[in-house]
PDB file of N, CA and C in Angstrom:
ATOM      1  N   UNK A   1     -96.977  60.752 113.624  1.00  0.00           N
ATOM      2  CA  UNK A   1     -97.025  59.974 114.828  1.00  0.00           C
ATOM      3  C   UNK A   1     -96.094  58.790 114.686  1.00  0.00           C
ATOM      4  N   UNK A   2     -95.421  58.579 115.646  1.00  0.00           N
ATOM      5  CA  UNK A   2     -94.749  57.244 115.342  1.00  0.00           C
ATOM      6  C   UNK A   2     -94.218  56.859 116.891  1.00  0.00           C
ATOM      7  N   UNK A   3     -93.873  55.748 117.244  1.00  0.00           N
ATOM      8  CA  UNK A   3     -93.596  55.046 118.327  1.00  0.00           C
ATOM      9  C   UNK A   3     -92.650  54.099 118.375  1.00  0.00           C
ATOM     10  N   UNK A   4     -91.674  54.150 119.491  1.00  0.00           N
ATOM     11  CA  UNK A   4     -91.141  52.985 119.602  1.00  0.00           C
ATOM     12  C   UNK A   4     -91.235  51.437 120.956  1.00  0.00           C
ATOM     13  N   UNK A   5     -90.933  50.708 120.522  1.00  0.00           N
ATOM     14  CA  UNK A   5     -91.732  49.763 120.972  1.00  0.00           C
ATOM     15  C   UNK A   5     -90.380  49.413 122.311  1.00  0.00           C
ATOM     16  N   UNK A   6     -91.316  49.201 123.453  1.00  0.00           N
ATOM     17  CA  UNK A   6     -89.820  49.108 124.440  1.00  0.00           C
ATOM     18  C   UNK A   6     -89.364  46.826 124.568  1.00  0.00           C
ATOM     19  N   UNK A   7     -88.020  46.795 125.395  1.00  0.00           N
ATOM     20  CA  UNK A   7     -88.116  45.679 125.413  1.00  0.00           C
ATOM     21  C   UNK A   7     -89.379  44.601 125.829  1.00  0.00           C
ATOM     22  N   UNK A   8     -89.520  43.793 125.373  1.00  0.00           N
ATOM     23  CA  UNK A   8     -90.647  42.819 125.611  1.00  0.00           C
ATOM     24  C   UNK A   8     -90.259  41.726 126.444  1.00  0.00           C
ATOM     25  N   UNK A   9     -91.103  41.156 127.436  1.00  0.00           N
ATOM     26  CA  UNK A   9     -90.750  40.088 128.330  1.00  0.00           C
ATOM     27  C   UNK A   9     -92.464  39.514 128.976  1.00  0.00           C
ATOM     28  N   UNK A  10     -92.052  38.084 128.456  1.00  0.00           N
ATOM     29  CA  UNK A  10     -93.557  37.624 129.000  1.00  0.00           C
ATOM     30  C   UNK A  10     -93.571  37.358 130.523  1.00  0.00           C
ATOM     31  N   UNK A  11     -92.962  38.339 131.315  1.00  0.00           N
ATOM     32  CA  UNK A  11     -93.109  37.800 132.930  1.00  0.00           C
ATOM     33  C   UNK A  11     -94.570  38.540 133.288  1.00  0.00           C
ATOM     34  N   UNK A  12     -95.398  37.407 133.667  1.00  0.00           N
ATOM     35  CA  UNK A  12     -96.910  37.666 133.993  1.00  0.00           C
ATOM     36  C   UNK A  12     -96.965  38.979 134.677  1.00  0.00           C
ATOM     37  N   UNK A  13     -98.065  39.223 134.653  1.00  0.00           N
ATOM     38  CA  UNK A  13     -98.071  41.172 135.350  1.00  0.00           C
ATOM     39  C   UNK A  13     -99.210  40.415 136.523  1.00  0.00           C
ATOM     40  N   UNK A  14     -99.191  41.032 137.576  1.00  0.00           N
ATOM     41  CA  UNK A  14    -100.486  40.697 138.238  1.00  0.00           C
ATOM     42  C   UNK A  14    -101.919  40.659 137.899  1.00  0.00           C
ATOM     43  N   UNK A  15    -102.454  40.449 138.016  1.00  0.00           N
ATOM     44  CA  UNK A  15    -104.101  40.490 137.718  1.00  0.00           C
ATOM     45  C   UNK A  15    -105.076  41.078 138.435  1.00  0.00           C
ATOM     46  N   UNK A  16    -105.741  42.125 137.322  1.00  0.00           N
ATOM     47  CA  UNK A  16    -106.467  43.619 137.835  1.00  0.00           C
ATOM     48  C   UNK A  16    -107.254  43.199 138.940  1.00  0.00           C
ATOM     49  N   UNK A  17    -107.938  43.927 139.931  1.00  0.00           N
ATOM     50  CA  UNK A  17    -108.576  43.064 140.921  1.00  0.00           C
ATOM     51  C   UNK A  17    -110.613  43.987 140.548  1.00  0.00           C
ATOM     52  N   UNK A  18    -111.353  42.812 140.515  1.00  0.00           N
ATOM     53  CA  UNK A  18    -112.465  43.140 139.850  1.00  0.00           C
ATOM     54  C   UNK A  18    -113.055  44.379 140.464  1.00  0.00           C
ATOM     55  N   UNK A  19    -113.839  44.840 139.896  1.00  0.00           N
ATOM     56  CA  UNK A  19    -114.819  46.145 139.896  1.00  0.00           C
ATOM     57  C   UNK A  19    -116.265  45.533 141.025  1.00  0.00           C
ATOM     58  N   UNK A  20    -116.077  46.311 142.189  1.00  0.00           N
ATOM     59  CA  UNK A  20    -117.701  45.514 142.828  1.00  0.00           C
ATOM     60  C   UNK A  20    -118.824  46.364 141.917  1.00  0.00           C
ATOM     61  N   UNK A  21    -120.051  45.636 141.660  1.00  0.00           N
ATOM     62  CA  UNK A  21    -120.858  46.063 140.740  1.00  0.00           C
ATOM     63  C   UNK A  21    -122.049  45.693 141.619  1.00  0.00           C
ATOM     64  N   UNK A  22    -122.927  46.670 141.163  1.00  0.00           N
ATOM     65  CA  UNK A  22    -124.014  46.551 142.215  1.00  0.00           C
ATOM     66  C   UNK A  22    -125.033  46.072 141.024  1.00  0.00           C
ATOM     67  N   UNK A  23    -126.323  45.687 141.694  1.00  0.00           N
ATOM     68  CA  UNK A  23    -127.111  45.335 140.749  1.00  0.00           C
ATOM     69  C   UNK A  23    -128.730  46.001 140.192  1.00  0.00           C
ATOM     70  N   UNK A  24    -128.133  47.838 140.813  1.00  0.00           N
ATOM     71  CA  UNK A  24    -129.268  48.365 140.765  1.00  0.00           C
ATOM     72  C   UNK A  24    -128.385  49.439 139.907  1.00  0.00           C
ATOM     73  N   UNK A  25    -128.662  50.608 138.904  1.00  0.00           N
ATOM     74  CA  UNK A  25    -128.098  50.926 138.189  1.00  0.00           C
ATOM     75  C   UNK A  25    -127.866  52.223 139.732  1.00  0.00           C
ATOM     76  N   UNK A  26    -127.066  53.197 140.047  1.00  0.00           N
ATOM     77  CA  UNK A  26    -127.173  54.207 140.736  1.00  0.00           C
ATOM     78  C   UNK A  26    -127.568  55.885 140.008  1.00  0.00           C
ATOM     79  N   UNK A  27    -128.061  56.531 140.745  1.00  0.00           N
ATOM     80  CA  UNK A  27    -128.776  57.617 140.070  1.00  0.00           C
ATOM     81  C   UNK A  27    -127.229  58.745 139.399  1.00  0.00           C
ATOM     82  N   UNK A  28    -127.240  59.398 138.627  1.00  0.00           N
ATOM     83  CA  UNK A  28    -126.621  60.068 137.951  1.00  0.00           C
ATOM     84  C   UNK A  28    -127.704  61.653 138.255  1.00  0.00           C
ATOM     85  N   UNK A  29    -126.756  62.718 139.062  1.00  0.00           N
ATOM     86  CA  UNK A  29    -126.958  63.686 138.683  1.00  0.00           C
ATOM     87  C   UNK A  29    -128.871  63.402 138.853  1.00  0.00           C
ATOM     88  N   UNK A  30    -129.024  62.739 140.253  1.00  0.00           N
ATOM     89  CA  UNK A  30    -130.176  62.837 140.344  1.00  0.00           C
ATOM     90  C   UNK A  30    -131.339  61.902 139.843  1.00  0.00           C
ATOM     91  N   UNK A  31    -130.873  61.363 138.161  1.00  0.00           N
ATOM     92  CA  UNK A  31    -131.892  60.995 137.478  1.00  0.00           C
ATOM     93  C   UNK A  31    -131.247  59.532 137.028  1.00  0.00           C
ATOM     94  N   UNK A  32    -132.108  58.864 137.080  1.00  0.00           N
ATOM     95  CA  UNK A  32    -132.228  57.085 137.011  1.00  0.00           C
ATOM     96  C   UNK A  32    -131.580  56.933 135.277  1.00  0.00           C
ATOM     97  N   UNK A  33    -130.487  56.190 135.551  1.00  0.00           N
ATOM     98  CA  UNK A  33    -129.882  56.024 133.931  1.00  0.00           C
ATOM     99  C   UNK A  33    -129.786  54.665 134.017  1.00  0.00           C
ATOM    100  N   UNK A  34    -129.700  53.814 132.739  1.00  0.00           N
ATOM    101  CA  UNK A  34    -129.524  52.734 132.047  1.00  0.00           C
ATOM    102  C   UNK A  34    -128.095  52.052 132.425  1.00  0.00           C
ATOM    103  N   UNK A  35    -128.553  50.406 133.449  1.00  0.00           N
ATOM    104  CA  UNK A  35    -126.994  50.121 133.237  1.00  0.00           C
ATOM    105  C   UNK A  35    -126.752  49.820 132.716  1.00  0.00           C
ATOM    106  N   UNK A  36    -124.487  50.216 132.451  1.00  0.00           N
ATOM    107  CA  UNK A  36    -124.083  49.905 131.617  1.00  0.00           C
ATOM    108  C   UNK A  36    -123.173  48.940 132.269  1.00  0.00           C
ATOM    109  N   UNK A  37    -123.010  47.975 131.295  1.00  0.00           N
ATOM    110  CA  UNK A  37    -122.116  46.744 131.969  1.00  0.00           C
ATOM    111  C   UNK A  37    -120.806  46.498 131.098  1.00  0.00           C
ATOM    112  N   UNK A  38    -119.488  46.503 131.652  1.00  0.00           N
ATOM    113  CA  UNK A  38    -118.396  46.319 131.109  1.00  0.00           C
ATOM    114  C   UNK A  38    -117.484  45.361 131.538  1.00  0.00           C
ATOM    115  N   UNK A  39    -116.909  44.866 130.502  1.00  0.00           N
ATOM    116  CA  UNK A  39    -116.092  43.865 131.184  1.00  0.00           C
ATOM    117  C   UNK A  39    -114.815  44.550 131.327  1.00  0.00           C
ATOM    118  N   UNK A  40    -113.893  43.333 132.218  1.00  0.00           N
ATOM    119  CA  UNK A  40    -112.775  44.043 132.821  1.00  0.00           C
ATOM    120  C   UNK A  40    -111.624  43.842 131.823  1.00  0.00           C
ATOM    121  N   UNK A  41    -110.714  44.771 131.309  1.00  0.00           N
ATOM    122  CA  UNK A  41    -110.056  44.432 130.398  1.00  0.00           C
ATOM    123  C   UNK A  41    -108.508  43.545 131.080  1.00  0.00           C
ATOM    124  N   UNK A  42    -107.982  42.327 130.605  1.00  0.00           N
ATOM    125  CA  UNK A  42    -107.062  42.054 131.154  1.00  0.00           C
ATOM    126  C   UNK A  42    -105.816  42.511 131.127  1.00  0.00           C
ATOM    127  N   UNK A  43    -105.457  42.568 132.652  1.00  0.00           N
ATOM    128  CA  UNK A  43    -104.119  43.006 132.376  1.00  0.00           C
ATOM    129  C   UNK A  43    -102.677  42.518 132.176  1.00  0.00           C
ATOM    130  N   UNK A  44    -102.932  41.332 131.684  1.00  0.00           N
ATOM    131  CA  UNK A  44    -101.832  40.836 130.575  1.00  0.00           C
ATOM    132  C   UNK A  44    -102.405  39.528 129.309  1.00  0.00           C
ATOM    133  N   UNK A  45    -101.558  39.596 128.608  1.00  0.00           N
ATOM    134  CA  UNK A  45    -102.253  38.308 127.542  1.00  0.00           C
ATOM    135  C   UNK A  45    -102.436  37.089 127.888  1.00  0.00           C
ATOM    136  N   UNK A  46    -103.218  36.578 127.244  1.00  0.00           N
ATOM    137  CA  UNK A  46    -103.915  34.729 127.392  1.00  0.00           C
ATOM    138  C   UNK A  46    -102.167  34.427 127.936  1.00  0.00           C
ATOM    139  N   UNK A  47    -102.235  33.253 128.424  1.00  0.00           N
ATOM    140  CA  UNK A  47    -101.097  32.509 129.179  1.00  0.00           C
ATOM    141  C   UNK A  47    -100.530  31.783 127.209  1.00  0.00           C
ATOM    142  N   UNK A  48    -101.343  31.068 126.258  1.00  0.00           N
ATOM    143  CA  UNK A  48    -100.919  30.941 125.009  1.00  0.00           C
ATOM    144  C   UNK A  48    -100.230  31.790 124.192  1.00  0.00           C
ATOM    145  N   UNK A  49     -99.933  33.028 124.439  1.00  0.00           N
ATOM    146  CA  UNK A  49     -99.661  34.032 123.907  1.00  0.00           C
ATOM    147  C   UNK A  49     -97.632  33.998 124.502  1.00  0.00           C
ATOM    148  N   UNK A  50     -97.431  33.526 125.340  1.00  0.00           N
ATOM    149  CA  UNK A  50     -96.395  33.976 126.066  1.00  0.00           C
ATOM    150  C   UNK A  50     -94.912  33.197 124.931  1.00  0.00           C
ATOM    151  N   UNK A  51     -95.801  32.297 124.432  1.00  0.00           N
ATOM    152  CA  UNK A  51     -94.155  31.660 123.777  1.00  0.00           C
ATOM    153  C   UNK A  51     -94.084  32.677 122.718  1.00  0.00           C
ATOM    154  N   UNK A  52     -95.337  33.147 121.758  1.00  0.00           N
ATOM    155  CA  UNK A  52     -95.094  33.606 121.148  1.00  0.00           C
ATOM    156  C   UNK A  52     -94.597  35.281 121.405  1.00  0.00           C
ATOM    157  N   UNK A  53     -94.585  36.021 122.315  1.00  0.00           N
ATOM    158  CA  UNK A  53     -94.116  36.815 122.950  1.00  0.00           C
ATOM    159  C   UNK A  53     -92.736  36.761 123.258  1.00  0.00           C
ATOM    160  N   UNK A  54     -91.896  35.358 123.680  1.00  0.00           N
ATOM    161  CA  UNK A  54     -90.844  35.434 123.674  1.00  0.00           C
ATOM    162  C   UNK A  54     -90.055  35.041 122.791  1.00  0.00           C
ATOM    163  N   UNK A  55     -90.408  34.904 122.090  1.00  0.00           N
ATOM    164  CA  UNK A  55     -90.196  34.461 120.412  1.00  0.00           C
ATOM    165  C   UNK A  55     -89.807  36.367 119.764  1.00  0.00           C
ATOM    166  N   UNK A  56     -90.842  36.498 120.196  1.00  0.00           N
ATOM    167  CA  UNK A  56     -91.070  38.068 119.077  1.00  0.00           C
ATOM    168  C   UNK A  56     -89.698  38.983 120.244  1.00  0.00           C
ATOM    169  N   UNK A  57     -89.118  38.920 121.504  1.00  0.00           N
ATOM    170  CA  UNK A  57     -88.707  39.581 122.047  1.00  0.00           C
ATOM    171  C   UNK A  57     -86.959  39.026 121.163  1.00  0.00           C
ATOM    172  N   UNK A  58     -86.650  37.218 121.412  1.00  0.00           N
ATOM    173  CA  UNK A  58     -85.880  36.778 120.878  1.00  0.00           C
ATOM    174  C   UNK A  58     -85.194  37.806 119.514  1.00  0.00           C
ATOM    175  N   UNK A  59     -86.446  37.730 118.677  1.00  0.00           N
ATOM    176  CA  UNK A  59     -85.636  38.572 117.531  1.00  0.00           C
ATOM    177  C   UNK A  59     -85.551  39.838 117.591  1.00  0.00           C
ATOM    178  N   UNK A  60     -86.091  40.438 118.226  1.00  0.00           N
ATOM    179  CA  UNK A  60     -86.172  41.800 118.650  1.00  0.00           C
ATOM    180  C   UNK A  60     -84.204  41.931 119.109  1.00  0.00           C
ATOM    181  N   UNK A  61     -83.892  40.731 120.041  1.00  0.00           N
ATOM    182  CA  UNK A  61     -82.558  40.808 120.791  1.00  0.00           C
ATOM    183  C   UNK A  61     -81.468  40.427 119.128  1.00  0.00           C
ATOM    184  N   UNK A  62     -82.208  39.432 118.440  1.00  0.00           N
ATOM    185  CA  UNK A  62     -81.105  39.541 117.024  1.00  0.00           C
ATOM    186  C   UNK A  62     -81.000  40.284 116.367  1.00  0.00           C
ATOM    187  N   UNK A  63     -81.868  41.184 116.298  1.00  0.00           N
ATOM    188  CA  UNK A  63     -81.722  42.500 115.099  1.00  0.00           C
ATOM    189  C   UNK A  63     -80.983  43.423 115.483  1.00  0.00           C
ATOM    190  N   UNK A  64     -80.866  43.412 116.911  1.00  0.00           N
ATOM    191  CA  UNK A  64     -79.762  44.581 117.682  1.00  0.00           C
ATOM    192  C   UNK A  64     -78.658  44.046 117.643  1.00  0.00           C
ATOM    193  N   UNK A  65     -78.065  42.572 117.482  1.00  0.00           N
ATOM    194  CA  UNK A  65     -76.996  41.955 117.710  1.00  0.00           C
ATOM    195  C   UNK A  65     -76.629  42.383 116.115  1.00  0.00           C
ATOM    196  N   UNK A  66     -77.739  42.382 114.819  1.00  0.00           N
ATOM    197  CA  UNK A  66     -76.888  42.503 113.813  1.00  0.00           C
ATOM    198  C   UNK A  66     -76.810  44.052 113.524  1.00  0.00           C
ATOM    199  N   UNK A  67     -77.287  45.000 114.257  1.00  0.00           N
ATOM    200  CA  UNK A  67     -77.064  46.062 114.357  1.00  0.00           C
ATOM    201  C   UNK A  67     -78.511  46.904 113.326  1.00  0.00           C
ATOM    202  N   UNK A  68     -79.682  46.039 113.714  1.00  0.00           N
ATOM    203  CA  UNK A  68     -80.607  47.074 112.777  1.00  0.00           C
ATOM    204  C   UNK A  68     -81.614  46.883 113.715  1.00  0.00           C
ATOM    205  N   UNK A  69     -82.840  47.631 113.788  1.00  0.00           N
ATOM    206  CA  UNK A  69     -84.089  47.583 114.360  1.00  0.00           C
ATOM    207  C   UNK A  69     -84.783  47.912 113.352  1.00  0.00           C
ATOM    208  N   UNK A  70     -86.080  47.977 113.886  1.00  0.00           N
ATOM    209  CA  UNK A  70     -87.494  48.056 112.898  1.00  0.00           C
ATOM    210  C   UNK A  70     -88.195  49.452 114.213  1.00  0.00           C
ATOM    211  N   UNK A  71     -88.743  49.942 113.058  1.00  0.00           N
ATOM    212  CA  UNK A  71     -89.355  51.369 113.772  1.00  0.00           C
ATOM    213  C   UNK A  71     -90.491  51.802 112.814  1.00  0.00           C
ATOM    214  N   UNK A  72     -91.704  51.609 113.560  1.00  0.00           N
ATOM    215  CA  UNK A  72     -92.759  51.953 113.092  1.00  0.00           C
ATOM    216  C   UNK A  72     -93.696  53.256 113.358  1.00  0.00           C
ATOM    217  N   UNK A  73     -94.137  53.528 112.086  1.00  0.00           N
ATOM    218  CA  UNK A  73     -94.669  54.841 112.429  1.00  0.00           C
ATOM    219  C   UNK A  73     -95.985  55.251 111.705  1.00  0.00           C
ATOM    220  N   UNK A  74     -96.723  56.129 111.572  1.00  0.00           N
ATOM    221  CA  UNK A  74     -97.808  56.429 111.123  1.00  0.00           C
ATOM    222  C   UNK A  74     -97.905  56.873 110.031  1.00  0.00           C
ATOM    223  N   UNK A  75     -98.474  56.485 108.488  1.00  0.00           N
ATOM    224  CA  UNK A  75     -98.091  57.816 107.532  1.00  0.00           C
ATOM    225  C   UNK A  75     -99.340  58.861 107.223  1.00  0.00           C
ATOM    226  N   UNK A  76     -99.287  59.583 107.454  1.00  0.00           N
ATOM    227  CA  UNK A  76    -100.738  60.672 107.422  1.00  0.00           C
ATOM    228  C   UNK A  76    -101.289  60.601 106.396  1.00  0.00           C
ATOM    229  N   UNK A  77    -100.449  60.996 105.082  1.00  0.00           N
ATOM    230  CA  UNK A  77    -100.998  60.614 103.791  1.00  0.00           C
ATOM    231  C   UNK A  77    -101.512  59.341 102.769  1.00  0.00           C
ATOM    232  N   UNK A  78    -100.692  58.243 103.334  1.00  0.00           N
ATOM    233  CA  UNK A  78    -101.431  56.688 102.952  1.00  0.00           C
ATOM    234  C   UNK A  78    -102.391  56.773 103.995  1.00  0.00           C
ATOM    235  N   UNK A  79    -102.473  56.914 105.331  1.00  0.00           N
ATOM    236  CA  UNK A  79    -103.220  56.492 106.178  1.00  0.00           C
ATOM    237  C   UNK A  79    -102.711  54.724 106.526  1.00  0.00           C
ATOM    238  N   UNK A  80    -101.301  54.643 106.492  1.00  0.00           N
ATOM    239  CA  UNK A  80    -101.078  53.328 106.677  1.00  0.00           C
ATOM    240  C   UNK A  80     -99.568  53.216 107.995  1.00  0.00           C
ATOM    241  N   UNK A  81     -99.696  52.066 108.203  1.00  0.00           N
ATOM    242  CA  UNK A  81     -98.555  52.185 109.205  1.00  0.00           C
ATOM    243  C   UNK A  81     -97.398  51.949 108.248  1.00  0.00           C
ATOM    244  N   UNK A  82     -96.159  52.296 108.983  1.00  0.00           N
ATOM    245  CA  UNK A  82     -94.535  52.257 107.619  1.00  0.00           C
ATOM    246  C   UNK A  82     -93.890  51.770 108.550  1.00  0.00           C
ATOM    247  N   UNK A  83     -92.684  50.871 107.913  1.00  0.00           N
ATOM    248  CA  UNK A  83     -92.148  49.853 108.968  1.00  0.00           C
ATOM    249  C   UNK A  83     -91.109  50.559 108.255  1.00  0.00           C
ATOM    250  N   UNK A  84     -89.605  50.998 108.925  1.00  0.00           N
ATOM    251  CA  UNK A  84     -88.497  51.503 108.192  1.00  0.00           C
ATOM    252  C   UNK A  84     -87.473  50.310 109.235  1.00  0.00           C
ATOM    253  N   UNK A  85     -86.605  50.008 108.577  1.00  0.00           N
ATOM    254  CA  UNK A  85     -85.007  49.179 109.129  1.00  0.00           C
ATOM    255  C   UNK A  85     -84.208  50.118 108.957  1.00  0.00           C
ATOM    256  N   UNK A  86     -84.028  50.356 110.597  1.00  0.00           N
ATOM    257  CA  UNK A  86     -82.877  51.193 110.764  1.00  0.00           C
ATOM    258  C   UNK A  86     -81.564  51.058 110.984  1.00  0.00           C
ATOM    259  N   UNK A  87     -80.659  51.376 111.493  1.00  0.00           N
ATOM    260  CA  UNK A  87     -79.608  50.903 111.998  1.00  0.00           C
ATOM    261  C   UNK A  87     -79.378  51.517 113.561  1.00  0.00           C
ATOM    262  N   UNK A  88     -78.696  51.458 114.591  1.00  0.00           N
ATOM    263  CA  UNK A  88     -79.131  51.324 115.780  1.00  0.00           C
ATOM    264  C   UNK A  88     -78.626  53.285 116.195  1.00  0.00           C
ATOM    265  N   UNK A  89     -78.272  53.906 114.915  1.00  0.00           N
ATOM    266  CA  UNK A  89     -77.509  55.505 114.844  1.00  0.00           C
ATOM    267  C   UNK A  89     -78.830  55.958 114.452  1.00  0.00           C
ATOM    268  N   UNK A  90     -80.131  55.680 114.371  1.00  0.00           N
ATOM    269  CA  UNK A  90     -81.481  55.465 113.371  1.00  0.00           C
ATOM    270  C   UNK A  90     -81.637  55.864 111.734  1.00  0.00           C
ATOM    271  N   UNK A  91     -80.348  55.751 111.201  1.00  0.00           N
ATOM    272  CA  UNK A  91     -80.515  55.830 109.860  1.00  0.00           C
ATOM    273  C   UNK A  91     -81.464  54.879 109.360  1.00  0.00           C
ATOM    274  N   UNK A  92     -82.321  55.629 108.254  1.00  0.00           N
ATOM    275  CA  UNK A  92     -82.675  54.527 107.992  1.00  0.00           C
ATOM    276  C   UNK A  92     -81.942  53.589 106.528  1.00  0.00           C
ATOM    277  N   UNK A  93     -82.269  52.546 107.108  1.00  0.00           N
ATOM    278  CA  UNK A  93     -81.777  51.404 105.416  1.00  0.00           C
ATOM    279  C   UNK A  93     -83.153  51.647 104.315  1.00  0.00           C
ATOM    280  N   UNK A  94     -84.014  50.918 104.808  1.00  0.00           N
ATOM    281  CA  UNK A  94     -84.964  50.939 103.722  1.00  0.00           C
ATOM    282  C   UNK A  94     -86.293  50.920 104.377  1.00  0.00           C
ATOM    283  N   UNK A  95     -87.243  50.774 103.938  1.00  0.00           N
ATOM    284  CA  UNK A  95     -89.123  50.400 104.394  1.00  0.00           C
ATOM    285  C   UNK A  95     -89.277  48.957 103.747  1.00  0.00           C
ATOM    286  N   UNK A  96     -90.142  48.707 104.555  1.00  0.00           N
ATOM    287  CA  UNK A  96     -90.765  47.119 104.801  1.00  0.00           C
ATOM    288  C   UNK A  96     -92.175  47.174 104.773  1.00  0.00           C
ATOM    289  N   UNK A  97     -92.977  46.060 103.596  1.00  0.00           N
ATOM    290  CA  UNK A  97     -94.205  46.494 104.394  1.00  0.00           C
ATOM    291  C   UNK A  97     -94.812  45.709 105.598  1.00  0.00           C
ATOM    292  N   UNK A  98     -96.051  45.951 106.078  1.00  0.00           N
ATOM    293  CA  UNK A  98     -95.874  45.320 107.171  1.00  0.00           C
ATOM    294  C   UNK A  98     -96.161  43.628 106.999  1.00  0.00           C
ATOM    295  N   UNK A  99     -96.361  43.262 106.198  1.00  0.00           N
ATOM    296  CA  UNK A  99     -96.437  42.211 105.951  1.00  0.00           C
ATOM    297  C   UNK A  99     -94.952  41.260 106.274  1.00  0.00           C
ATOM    298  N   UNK A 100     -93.875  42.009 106.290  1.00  0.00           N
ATOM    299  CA  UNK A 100     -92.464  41.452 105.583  1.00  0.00           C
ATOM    300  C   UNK A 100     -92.028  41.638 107.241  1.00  0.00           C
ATOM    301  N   UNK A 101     -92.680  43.005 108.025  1.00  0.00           N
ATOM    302  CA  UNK A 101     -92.305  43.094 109.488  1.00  0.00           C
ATOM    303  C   UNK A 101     -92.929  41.764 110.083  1.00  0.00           C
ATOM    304  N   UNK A 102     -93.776  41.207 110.056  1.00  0.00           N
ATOM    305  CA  UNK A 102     -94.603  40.396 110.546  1.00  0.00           C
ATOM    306  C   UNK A 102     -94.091  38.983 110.429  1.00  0.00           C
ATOM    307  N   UNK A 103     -93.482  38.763 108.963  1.00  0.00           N
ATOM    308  CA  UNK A 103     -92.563  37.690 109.215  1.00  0.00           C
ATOM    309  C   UNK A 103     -91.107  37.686 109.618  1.00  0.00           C
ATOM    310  N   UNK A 104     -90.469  38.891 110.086  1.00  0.00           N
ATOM    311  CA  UNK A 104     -89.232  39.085 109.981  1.00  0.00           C
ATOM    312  C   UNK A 104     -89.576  38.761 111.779  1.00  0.00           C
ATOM    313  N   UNK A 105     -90.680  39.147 112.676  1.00  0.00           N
ATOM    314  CA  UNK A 105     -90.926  38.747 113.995  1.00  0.00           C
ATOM    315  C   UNK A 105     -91.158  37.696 114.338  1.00  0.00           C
ATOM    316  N   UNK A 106     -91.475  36.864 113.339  1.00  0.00           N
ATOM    317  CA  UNK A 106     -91.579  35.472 113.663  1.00  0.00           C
ATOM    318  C   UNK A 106     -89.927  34.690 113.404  1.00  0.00           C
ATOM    319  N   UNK A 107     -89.043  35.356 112.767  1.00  0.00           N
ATOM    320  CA  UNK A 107     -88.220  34.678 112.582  1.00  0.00           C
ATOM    321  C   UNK A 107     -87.432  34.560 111.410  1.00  0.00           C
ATOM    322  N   UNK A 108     -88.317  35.001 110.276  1.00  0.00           N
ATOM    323  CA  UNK A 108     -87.271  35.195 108.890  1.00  0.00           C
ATOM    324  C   UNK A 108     -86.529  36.193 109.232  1.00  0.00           C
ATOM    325  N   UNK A 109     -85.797  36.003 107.989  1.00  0.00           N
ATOM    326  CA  UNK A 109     -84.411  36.866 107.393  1.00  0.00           C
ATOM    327  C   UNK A 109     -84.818  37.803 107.443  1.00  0.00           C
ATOM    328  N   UNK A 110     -84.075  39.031 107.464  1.00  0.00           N
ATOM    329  CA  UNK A 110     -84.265  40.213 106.956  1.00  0.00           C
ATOM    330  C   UNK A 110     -83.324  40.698 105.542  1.00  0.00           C
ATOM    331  N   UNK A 111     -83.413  40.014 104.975  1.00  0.00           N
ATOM    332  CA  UNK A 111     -82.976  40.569 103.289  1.00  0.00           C
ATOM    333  C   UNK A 111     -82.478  41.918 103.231  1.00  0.00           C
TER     334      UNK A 111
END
């Protein structure tokens, strides 16, 4: 399994519009069930989140300027995620762990 991550941009998304919820549970298939109550998941991050979002997009735009990306993927046999630096042809250079991805998004070097 593996994925790639598309460009990032903190421009607010609209906001989901709530669920009307009644306050009697409704019958299921006839027979009286237990309500269940859920909250609404949001559909974009805390408003605090956004510098750091454009921060993480920022280097996302330098790693392509120096001609490498980061591409993450699943490994079946560690059971761990693998961060590989590629180059933008997707060779890869080397693996990172994710520890080293994590600061390389905030802003360090990539060695």
């Amino acid at each position: 399994m593996s994925f790639e991550v598309p460009p990032v941009s903190s421009t607010p998304v609209p906001a989901a519009q709530p669920v009307e919820r009644t306050d009697k549970p409704q019958p299921v298939n006839g027979k009286d069930v237990d309500a269940v109550q859920l909250d609404m998941i949001p559909s974009s991050p805390p408003e605090e989140l956004y510098d750091q979002i454009d921060a993480a997009a920022m280097r996302v735009d330098e790693l392509k300027s120096e001609g490498r990306e980061l591409h993450f993927s699943f490994n079946e046999e560690s059971k761990r995620v693998q961060i590989e630096v590629r180059d933008l042809k997707g060779n890869v250079l080397r693996t990172i762990p994710p520890s080293k991805a994590l600061s390389v998004a905030t802003g360090d070097k990539l060695d």
